[in-house]
PDB file of N, CA and C in Angstrom:
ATOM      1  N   UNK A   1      -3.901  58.697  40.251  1.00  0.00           N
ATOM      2  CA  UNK A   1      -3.914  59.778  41.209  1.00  0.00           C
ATOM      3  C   UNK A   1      -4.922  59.500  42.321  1.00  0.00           C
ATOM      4  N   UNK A   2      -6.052  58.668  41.975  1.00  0.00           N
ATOM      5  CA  UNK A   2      -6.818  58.534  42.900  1.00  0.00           C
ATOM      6  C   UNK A   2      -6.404  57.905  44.201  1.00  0.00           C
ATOM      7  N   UNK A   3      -5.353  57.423  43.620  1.00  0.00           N
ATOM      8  CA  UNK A   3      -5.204  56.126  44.959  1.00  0.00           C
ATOM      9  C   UNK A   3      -3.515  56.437  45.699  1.00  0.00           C
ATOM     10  N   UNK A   4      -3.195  58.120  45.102  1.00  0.00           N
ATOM     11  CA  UNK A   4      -2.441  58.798  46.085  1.00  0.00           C
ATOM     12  C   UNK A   4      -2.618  59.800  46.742  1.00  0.00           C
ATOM     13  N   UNK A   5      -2.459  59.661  48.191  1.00  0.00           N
ATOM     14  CA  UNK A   5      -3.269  60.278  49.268  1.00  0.00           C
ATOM     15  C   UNK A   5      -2.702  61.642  48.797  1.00  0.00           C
ATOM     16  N   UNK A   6      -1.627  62.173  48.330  1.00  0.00           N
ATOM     17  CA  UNK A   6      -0.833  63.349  48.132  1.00  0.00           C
ATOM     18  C   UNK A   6      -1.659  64.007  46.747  1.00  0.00           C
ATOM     19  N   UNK A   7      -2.338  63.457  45.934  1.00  0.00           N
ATOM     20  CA  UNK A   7      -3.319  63.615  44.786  1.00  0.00           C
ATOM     21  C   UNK A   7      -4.794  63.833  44.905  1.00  0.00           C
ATOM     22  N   UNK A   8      -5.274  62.545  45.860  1.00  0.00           N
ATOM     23  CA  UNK A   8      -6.314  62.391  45.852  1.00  0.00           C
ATOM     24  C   UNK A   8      -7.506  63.518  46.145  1.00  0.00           C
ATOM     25  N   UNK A   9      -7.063  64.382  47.082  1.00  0.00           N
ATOM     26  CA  UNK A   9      -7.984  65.334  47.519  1.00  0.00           C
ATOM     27  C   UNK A   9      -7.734  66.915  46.907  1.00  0.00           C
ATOM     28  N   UNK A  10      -7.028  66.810  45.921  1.00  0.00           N
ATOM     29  CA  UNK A  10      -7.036  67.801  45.199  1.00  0.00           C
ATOM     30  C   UNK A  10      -8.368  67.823  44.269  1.00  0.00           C
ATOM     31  N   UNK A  11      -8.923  69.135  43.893  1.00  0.00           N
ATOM     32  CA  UNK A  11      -9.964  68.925  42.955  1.00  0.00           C
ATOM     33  C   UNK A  11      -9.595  68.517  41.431  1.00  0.00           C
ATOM     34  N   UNK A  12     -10.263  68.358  40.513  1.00  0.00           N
ATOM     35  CA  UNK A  12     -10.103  67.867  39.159  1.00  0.00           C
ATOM     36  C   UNK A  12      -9.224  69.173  38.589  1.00  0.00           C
ATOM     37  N   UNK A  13      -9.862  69.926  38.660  1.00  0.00           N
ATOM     38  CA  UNK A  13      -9.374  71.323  37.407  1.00  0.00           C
ATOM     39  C   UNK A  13      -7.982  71.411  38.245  1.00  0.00           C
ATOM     40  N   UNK A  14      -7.523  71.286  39.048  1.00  0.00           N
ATOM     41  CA  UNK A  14      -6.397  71.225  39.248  1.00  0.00           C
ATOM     42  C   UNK A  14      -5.143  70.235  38.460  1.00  0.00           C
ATOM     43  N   UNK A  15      -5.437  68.983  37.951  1.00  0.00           N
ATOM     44  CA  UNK A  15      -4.772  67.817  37.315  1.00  0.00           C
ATOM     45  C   UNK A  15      -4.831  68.787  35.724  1.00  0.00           C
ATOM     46  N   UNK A  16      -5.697  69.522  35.671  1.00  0.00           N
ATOM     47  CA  UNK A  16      -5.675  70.197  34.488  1.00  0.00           C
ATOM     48  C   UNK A  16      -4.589  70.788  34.232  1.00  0.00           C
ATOM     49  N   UNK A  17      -4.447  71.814  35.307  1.00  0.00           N
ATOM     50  CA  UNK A  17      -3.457  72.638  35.761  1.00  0.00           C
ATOM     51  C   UNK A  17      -2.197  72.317  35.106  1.00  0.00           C
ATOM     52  N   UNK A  18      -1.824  71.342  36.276  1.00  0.00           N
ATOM     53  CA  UNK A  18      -0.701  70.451  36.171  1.00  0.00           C
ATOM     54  C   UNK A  18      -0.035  70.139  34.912  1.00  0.00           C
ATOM     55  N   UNK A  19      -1.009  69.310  33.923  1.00  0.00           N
ATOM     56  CA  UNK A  19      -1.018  68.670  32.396  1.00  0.00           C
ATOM     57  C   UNK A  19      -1.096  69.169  31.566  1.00  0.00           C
ATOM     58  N   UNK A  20      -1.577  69.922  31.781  1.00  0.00           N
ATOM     59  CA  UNK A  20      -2.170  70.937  30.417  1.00  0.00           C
ATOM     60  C   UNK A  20      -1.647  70.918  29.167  1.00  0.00           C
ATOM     61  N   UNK A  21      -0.138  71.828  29.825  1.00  0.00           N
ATOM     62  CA  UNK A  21       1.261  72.425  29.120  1.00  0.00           C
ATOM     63  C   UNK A  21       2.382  71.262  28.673  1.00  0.00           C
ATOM     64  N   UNK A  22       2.118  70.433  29.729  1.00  0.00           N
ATOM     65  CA  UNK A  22       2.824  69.148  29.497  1.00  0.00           C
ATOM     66  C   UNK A  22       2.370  68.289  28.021  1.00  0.00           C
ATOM     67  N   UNK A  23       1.028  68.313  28.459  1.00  0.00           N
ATOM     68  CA  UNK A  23       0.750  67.668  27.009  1.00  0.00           C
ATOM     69  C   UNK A  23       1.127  68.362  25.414  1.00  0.00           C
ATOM     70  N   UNK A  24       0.486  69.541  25.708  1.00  0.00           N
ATOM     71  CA  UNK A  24       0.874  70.157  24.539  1.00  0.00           C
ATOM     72  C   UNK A  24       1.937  70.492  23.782  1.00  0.00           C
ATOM     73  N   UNK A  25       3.058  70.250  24.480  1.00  0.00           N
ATOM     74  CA  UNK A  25       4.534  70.176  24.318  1.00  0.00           C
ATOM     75  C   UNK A  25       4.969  68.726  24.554  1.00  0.00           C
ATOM     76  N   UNK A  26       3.675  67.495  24.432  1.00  0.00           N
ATOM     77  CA  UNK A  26       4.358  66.619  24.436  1.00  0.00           C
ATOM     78  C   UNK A  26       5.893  65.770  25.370  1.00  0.00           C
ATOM     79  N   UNK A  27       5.358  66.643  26.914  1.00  0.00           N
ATOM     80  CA  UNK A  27       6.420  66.126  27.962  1.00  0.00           C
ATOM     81  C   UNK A  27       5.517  65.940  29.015  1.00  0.00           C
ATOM     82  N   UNK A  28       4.847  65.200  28.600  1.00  0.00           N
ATOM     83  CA  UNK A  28       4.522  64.060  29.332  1.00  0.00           C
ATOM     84  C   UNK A  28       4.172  62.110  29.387  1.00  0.00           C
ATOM     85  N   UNK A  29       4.826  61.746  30.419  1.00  0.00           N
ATOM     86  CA  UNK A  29       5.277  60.384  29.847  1.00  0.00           C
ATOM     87  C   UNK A  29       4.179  59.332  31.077  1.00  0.00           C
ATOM     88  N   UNK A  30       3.611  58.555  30.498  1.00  0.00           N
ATOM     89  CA  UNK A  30       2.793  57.305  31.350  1.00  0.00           C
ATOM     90  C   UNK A  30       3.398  56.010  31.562  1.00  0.00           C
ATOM     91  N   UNK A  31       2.887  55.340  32.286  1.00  0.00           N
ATOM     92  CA  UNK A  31       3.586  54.435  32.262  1.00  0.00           C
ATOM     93  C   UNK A  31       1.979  53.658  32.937  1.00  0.00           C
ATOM     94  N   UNK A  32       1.555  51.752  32.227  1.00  0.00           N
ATOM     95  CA  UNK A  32       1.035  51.281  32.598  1.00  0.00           C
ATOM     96  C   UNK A  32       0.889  50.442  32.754  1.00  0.00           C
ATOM     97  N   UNK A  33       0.477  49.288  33.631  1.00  0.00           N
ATOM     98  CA  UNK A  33       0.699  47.928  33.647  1.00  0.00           C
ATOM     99  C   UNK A  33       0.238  46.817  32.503  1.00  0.00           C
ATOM    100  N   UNK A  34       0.542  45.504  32.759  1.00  0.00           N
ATOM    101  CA  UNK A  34      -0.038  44.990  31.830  1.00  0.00           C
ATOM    102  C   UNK A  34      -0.837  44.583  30.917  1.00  0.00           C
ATOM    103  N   UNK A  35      -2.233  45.068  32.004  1.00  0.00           N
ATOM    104  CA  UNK A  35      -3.440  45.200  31.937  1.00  0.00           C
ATOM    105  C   UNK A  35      -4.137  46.599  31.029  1.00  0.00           C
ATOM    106  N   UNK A  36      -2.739  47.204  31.111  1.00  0.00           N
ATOM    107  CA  UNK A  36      -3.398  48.549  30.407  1.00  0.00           C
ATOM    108  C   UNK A  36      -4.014  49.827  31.486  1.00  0.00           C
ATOM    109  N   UNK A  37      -3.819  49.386  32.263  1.00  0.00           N
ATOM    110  CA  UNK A  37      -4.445  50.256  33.986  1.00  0.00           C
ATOM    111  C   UNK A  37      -2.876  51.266  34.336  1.00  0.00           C
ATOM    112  N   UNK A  38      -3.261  52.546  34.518  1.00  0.00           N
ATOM    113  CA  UNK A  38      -2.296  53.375  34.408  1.00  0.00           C
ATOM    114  C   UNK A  38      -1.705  53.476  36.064  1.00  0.00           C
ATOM    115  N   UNK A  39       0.172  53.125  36.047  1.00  0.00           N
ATOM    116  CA  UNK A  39       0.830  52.962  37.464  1.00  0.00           C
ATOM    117  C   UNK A  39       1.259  54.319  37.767  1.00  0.00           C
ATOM    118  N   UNK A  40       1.463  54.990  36.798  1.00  0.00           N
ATOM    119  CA  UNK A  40       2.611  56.224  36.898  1.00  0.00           C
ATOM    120  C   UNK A  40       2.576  57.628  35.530  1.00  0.00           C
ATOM    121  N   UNK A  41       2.493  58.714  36.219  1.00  0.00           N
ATOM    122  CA  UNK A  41       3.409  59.335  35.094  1.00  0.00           C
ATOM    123  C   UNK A  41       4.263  60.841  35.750  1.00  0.00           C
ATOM    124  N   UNK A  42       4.735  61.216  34.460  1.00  0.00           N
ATOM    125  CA  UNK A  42       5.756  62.223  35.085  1.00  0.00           C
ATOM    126  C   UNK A  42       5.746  63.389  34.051  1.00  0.00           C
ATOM    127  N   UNK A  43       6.053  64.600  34.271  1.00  0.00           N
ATOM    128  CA  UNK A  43       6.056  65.688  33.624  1.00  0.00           C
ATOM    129  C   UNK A  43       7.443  66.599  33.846  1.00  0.00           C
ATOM    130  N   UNK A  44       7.500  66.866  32.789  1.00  0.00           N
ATOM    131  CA  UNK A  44       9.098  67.911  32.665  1.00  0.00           C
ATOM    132  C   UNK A  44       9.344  68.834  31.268  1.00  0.00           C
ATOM    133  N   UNK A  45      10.260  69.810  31.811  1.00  0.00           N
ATOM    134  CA  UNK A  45      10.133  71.188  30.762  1.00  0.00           C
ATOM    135  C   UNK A  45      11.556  71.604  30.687  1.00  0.00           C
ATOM    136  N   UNK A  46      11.845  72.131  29.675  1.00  0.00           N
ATOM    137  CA  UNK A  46      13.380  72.141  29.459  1.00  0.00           C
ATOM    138  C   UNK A  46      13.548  73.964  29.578  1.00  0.00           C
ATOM    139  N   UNK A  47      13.501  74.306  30.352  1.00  0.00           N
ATOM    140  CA  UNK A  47      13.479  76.012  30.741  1.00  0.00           C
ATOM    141  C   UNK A  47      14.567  76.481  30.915  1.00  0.00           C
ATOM    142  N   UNK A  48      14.922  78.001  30.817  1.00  0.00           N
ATOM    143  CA  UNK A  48      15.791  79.052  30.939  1.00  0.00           C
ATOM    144  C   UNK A  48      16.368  79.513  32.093  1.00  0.00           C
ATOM    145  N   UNK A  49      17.511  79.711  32.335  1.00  0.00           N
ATOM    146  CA  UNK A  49      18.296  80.101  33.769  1.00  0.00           C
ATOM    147  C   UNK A  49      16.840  81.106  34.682  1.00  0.00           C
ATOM    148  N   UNK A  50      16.710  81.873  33.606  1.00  0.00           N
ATOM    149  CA  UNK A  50      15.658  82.872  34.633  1.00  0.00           C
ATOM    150  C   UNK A  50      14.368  82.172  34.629  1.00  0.00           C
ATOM    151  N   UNK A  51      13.858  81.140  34.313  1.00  0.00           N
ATOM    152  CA  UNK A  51      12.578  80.716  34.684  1.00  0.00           C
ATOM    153  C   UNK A  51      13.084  80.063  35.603  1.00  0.00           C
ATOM    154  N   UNK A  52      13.879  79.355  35.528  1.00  0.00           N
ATOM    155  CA  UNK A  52      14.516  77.911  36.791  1.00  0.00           C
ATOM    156  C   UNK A  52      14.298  78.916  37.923  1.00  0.00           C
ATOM    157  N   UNK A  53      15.290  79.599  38.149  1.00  0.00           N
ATOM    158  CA  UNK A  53      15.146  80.973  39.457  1.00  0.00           C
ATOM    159  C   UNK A  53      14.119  81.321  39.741  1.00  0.00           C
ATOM    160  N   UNK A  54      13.107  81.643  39.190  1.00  0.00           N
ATOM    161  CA  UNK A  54      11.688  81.790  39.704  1.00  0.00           C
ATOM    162  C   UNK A  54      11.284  80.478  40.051  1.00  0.00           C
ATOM    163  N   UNK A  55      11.178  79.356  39.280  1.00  0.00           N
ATOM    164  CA  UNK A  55      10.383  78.371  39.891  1.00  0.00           C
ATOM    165  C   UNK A  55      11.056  78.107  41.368  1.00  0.00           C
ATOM    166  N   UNK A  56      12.490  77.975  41.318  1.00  0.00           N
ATOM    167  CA  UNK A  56      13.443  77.939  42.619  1.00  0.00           C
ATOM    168  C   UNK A  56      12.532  78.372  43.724  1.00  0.00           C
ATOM    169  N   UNK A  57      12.370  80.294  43.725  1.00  0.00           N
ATOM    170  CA  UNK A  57      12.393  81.003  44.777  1.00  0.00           C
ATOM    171  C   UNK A  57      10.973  81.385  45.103  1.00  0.00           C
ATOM    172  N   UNK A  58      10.136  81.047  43.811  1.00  0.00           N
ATOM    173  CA  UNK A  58       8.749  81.408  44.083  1.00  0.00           C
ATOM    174  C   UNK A  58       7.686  80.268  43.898  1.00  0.00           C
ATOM    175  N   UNK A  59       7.470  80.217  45.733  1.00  0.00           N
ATOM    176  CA  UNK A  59       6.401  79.140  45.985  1.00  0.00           C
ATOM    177  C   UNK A  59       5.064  79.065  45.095  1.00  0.00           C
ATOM    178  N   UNK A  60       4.119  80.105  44.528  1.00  0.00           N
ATOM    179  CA  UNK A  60       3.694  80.328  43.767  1.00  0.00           C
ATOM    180  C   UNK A  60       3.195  80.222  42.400  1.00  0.00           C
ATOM    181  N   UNK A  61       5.062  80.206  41.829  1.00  0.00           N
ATOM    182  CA  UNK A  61       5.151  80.300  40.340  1.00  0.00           C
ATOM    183  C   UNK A  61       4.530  79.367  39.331  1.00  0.00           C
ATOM    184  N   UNK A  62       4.324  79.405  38.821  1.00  0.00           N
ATOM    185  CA  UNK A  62       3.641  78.962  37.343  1.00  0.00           C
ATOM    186  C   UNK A  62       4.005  78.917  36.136  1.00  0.00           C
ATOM    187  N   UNK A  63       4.506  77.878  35.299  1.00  0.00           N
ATOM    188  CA  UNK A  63       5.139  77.873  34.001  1.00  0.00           C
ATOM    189  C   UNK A  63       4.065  78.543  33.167  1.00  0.00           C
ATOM    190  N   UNK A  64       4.738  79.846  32.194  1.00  0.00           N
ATOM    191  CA  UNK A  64       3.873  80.075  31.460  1.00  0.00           C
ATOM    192  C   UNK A  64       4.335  78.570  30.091  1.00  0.00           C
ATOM    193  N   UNK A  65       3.331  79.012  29.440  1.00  0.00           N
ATOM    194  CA  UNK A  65       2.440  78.064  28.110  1.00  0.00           C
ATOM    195  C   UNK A  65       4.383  77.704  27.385  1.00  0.00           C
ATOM    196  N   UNK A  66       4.942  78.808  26.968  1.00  0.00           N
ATOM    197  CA  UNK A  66       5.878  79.327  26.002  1.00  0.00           C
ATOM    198  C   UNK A  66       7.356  79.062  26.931  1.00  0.00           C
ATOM    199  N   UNK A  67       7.340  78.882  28.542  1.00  0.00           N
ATOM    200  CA  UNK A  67       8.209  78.545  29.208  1.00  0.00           C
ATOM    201  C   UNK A  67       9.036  77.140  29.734  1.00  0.00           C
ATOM    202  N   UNK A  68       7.791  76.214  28.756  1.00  0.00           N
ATOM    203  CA  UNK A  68       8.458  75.118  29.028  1.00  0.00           C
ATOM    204  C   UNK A  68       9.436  74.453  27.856  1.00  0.00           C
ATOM    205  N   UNK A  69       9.227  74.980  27.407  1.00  0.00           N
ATOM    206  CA  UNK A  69      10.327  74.529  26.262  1.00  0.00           C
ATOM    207  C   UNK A  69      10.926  75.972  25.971  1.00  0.00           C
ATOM    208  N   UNK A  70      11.629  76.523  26.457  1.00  0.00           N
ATOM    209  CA  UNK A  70      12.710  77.887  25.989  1.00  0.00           C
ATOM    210  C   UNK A  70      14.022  77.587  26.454  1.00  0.00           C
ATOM    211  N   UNK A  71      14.149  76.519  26.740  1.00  0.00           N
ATOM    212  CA  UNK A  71      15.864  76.578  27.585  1.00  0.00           C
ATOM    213  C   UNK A  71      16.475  75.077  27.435  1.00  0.00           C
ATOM    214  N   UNK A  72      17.361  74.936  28.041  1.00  0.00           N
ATOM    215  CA  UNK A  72      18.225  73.701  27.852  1.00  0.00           C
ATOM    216  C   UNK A  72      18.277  72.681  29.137  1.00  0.00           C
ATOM    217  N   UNK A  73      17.415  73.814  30.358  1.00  0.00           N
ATOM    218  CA  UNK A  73      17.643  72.538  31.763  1.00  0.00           C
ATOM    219  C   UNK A  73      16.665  72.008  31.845  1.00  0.00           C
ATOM    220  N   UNK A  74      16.549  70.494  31.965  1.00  0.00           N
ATOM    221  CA  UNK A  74      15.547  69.639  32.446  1.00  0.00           C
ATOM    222  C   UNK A  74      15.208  69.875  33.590  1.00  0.00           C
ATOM    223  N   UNK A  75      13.710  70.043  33.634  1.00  0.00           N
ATOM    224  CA  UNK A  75      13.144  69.777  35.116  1.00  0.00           C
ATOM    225  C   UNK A  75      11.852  69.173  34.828  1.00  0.00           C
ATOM    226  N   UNK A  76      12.005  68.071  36.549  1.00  0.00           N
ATOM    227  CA  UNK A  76      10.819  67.137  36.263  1.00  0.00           C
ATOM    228  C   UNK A  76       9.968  68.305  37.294  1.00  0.00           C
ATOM    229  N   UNK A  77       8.979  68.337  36.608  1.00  0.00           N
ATOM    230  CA  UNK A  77       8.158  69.217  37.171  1.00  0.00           C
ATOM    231  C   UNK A  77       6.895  68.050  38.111  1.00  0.00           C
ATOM    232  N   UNK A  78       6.468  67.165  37.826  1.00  0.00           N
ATOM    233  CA  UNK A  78       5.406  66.479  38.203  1.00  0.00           C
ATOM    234  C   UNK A  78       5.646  64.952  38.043  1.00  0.00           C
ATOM    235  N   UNK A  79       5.534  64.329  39.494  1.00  0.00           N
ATOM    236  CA  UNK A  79       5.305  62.849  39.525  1.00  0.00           C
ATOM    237  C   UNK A  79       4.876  62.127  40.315  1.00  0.00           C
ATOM    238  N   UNK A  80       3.891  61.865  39.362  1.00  0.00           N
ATOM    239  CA  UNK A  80       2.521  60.503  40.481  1.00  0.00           C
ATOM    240  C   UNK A  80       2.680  59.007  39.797  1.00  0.00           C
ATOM    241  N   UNK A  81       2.615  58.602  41.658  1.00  0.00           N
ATOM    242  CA  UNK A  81       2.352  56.674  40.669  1.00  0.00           C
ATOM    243  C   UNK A  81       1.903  56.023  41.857  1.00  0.00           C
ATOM    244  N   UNK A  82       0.697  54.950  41.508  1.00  0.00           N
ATOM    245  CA  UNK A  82       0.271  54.113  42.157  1.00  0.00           C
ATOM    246  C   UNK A  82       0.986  53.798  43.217  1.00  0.00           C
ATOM    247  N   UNK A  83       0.261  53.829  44.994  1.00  0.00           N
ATOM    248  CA  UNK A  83       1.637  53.506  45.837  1.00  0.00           C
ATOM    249  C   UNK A  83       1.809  52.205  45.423  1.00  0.00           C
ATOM    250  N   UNK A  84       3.354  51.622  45.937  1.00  0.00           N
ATOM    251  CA  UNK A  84       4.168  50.361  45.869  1.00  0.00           C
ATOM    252  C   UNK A  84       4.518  50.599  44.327  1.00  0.00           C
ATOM    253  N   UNK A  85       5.125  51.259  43.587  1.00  0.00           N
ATOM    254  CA  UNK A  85       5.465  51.154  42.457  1.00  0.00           C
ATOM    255  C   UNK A  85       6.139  52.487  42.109  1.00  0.00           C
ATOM    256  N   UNK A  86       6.799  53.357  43.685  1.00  0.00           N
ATOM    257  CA  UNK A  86       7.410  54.341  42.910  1.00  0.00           C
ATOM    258  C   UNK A  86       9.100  54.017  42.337  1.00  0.00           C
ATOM    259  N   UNK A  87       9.271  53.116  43.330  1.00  0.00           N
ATOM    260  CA  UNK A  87      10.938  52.559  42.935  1.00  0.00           C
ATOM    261  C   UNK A  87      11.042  52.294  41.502  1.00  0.00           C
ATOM    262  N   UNK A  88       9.768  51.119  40.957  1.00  0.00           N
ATOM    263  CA  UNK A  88       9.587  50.891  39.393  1.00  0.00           C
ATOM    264  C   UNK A  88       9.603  51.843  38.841  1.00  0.00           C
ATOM    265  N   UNK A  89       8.762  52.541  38.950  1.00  0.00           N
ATOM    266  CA  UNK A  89       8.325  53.877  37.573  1.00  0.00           C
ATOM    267  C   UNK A  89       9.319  54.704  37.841  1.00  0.00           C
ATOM    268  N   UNK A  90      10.134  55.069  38.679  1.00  0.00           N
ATOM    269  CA  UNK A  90      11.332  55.974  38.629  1.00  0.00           C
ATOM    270  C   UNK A  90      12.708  54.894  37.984  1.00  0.00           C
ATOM    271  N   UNK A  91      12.982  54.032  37.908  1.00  0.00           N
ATOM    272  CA  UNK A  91      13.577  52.769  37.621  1.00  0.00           C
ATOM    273  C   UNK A  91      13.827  53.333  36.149  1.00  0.00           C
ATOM    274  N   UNK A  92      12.863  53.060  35.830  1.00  0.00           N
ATOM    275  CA  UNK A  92      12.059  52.682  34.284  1.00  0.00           C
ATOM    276  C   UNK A  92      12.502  54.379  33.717  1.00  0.00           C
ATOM    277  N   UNK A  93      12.045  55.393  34.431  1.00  0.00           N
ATOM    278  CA  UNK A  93      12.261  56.721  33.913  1.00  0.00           C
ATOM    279  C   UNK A  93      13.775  56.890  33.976  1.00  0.00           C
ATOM    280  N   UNK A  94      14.622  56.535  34.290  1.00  0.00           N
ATOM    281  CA  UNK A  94      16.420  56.497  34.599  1.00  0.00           C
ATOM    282  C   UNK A  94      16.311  55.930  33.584  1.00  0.00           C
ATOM    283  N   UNK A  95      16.150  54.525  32.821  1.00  0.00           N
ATOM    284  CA  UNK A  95      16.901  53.461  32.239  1.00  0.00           C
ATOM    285  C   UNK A  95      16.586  53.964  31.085  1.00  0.00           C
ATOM    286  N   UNK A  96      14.868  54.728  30.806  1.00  0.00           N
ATOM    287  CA  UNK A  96      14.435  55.176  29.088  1.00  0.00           C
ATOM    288  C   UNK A  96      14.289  56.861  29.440  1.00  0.00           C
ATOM    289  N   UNK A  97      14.846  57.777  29.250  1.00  0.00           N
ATOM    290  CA  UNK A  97      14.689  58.988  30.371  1.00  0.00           C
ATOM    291  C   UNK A  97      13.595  59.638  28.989  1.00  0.00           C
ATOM    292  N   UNK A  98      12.952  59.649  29.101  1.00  0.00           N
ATOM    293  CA  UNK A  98      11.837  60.398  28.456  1.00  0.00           C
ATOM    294  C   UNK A  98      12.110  61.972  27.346  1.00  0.00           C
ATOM    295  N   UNK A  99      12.669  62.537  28.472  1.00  0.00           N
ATOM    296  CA  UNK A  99      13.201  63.981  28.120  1.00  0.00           C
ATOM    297  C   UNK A  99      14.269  64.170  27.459  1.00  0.00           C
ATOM    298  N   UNK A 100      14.955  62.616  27.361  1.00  0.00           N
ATOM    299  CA  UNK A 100      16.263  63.039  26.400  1.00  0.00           C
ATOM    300  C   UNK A 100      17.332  63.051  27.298  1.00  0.00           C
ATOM    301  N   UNK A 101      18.632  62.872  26.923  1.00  0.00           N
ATOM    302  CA  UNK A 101      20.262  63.396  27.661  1.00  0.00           C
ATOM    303  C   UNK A 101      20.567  64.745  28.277  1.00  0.00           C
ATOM    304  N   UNK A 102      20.832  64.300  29.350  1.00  0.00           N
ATOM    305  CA  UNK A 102      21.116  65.713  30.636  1.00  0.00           C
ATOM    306  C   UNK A 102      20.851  65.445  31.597  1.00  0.00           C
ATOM    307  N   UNK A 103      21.292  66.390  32.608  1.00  0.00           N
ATOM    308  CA  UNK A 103      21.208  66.320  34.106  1.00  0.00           C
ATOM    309  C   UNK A 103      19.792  66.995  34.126  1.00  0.00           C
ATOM    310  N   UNK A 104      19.272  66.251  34.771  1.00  0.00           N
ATOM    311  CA  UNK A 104      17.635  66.684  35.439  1.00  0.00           C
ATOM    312  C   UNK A 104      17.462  66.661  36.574  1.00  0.00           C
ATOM    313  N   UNK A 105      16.999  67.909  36.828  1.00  0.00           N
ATOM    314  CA  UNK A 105      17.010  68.284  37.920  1.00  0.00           C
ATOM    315  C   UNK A 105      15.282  68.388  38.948  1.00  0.00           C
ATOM    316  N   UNK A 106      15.016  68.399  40.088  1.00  0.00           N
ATOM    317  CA  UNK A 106      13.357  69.185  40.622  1.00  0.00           C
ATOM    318  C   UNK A 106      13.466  69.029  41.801  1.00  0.00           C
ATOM    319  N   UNK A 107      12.492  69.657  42.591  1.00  0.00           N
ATOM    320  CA  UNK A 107      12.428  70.196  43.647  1.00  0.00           C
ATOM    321  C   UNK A 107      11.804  69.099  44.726  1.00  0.00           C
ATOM    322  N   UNK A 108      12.473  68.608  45.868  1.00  0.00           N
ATOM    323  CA  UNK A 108      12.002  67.891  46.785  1.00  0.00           C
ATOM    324  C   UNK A 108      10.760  68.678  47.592  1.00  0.00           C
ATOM    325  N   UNK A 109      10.163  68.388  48.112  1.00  0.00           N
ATOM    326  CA  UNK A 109       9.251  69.104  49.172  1.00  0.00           C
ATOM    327  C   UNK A 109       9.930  69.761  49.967  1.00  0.00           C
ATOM    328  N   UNK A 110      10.586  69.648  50.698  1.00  0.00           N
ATOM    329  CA  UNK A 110      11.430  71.143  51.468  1.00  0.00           C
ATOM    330  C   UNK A 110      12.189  71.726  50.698  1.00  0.00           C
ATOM    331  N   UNK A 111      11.930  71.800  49.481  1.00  0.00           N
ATOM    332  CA  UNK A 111      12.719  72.600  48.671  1.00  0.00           C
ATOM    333  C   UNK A 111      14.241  72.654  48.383  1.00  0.00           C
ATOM    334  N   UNK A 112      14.734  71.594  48.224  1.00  0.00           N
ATOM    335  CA  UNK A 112      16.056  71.105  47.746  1.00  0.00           C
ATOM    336  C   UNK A 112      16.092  70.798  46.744  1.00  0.00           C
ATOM    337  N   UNK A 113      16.826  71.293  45.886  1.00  0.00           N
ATOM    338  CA  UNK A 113      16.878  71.042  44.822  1.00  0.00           C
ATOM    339  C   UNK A 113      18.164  69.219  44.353  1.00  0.00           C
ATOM    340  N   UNK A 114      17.208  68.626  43.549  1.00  0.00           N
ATOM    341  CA  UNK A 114      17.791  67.365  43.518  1.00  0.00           C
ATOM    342  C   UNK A 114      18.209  67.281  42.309  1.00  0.00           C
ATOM    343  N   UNK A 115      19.591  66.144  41.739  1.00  0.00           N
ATOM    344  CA  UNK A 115      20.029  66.187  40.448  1.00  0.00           C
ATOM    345  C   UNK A 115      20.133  64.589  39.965  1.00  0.00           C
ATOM    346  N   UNK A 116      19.474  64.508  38.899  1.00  0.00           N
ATOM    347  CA  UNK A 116      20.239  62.858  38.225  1.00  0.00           C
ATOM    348  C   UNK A 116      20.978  63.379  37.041  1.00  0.00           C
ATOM    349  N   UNK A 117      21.982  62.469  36.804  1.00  0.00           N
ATOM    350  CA  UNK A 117      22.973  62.810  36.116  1.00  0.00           C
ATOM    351  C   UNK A 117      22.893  61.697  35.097  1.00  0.00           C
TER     352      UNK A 117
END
């Protein structure tokens, strides 16, 4: 995260934020080079028609604790990786998909919603 400008100037307790829930439900996935030096990781929650709709419409929103695992749709909620290595680590997340079989879905920055199948 340090060495992405889109990361970097966020404060710490914020990466907290982010991970927290991920970890504890065990959906979150790393990825690191050979060396053992971390390139990438990604976060995702398998939520309910009515949480999806809120995260959708509200800039705001916040997965509660109990919301990331209540439903059946994948969403990648979070993904950072070393620049020059996002083609790889998204590569790599297609070919071994972390989260399991399904269409996964998340939110571009202008707010489009995107799908892999």
């Amino acid at each position: 995260m340090l060495y992405n400008r889109n990361y970097s100037l966020y404060p710490v307790l914020t990466i907290q934020i982010w991970t927290e829930f991920a970890i504890n439900h065990d959906q979150i996935k790393f990825l690191f080079d050979t060396k053992g030096m971390p390139l990438a990781y990604i976060t995702w929650a398998y939520i309910a028609p009515d949480t999806e709709e809120r995260l959708i419409n509200d800039p705001e929103f916040r997965l509660h604790l109990s919301e990331w695992n209540e439903g059946g749709r994948i969403w990648v909620l979070d993904f950072c990786c070393k620049p020059g290595f996002g083609a790889k680590a998204i590569e790599h997340f297609i070919k071994f998909p972390p989260w399991g079989e399904g269409e996964v879905r998340w939110l571009s920055r202008k707010k489009k919603i995107m799908k892999l199948r």
